[in-house]
Protein backbone atom coordinates (compact mmCIF):
# COMPACT_ATOMS: atom_id res chain seq x y z
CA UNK A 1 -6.34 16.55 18.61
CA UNK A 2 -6.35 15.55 15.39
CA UNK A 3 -6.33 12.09 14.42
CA UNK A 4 -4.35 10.07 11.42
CA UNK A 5 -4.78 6.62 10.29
CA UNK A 6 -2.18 5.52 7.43
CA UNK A 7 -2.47 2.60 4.91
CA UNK A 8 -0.64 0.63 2.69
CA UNK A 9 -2.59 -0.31 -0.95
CA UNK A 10 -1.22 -2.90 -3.19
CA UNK A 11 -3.80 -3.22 -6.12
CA UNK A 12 -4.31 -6.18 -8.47
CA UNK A 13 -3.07 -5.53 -12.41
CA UNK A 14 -5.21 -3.79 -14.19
CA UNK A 15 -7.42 -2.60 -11.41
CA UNK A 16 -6.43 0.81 -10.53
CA UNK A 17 -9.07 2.95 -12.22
CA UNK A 18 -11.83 0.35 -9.98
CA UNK A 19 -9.96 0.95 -6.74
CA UNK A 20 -9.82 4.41 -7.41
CA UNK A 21 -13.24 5.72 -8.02
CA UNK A 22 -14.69 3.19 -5.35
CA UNK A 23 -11.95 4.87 -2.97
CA UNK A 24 -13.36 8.33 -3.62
CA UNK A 25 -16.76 7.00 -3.57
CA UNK A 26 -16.43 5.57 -0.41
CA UNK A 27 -14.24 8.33 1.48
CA UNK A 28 -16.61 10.58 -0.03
CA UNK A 29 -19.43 8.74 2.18
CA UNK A 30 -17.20 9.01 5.47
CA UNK A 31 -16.65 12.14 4.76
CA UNK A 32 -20.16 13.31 4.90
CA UNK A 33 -21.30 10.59 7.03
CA UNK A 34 -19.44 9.61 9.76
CA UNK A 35 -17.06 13.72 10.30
CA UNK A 36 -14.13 12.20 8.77
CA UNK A 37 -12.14 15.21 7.37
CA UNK A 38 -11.01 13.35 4.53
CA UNK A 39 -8.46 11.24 2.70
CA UNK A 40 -5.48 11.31 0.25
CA UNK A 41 -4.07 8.55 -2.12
CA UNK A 42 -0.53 8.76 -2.90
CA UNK A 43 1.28 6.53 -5.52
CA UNK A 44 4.43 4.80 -4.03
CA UNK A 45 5.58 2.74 -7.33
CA UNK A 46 3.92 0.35 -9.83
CA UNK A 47 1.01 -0.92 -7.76
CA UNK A 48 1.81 -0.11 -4.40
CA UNK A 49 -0.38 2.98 -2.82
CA UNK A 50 -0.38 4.51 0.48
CA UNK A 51 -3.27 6.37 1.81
CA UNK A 52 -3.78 8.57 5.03
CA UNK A 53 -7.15 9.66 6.66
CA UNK A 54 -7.86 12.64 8.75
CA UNK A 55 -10.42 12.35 11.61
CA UNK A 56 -10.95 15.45 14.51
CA UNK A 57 -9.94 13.05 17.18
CA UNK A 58 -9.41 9.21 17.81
CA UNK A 59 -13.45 9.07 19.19
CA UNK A 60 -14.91 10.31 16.36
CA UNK A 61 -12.51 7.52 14.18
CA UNK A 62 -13.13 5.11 16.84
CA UNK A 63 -17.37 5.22 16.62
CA UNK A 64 -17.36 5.86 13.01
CA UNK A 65 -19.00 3.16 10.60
CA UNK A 66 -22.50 2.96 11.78
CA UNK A 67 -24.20 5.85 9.72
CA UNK A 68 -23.08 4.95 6.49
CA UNK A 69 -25.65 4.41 3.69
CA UNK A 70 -25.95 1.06 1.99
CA UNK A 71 -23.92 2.38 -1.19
CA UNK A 72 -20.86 2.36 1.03
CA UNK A 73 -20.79 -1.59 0.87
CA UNK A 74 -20.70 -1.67 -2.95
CA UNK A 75 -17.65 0.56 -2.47
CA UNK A 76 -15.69 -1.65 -0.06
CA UNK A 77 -16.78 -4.93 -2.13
CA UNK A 78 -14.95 -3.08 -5.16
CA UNK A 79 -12.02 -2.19 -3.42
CA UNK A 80 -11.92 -5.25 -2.17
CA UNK A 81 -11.75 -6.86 -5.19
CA UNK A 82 -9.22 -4.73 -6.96
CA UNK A 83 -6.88 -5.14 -3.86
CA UNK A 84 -3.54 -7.61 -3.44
CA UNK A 85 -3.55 -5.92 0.29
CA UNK A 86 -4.91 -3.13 2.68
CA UNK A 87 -3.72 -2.71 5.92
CA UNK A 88 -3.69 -0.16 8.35
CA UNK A 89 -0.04 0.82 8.63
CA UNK A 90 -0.45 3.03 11.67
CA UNK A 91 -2.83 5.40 13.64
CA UNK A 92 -1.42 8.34 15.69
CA UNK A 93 -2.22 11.91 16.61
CA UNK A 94 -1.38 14.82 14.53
CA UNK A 95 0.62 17.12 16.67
CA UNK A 96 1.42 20.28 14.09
CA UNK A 97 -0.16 20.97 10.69
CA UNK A 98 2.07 23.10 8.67
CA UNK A 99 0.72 22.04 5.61
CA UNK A 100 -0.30 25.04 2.98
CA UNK A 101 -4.12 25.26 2.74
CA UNK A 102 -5.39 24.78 -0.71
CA UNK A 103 -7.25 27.71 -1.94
CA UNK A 104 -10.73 27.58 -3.20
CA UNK A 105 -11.32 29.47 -6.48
């Protein structure tokens, strides 16, 4: 069953354009990495983000972390950095998926 974790972003002024390519960078890296199936950033107002992750199951989220290359560190230290807050907002199973499938071109 699929598994979700959600976040709430509130980035420093100024420091949006940082925390958004080391964000890609570093979901990128789980991505191919550790069998996350990916992220999305969403704008809530002014500074304040919120961003969910997709993972195959709560295991695979669970063990994740450990085959990461060293670039992933530069990543976090630069989100890091460009953040006010990050926390983990919730984590729960995905029970239907009704969302339309983008289509590659």
């Amino acid at each position: 069953m699929m598994y979700i974790v959600l976040y709430a972003v509130i980035i420093k002024p100024n420091q949006e354009d940082n925390f958004i390519e080391a964000w890609k960078g570093l979901t990128s890296l789980i991505y191919k990495y550790e069998g996350s199936l990916g992220s999305r950033l969403h704008k809530k107002d002014g500074l304040n983000y919120l961003a969910y992750a997709q993972w195959p199951d709560k295991n695979t989220f669970d063990t994740a972390g450990g085959n990461l290359p060293e670039e992933a560190n530069d990543f976090r230290e630069i989100m890091k950095a460009s953040c006010e807050k990050f926390e983990v907002l919730e984590k729960f199973e995905m029970i239907e998926d009704l969302l339309k499938q983008q289509q590659s071109e």
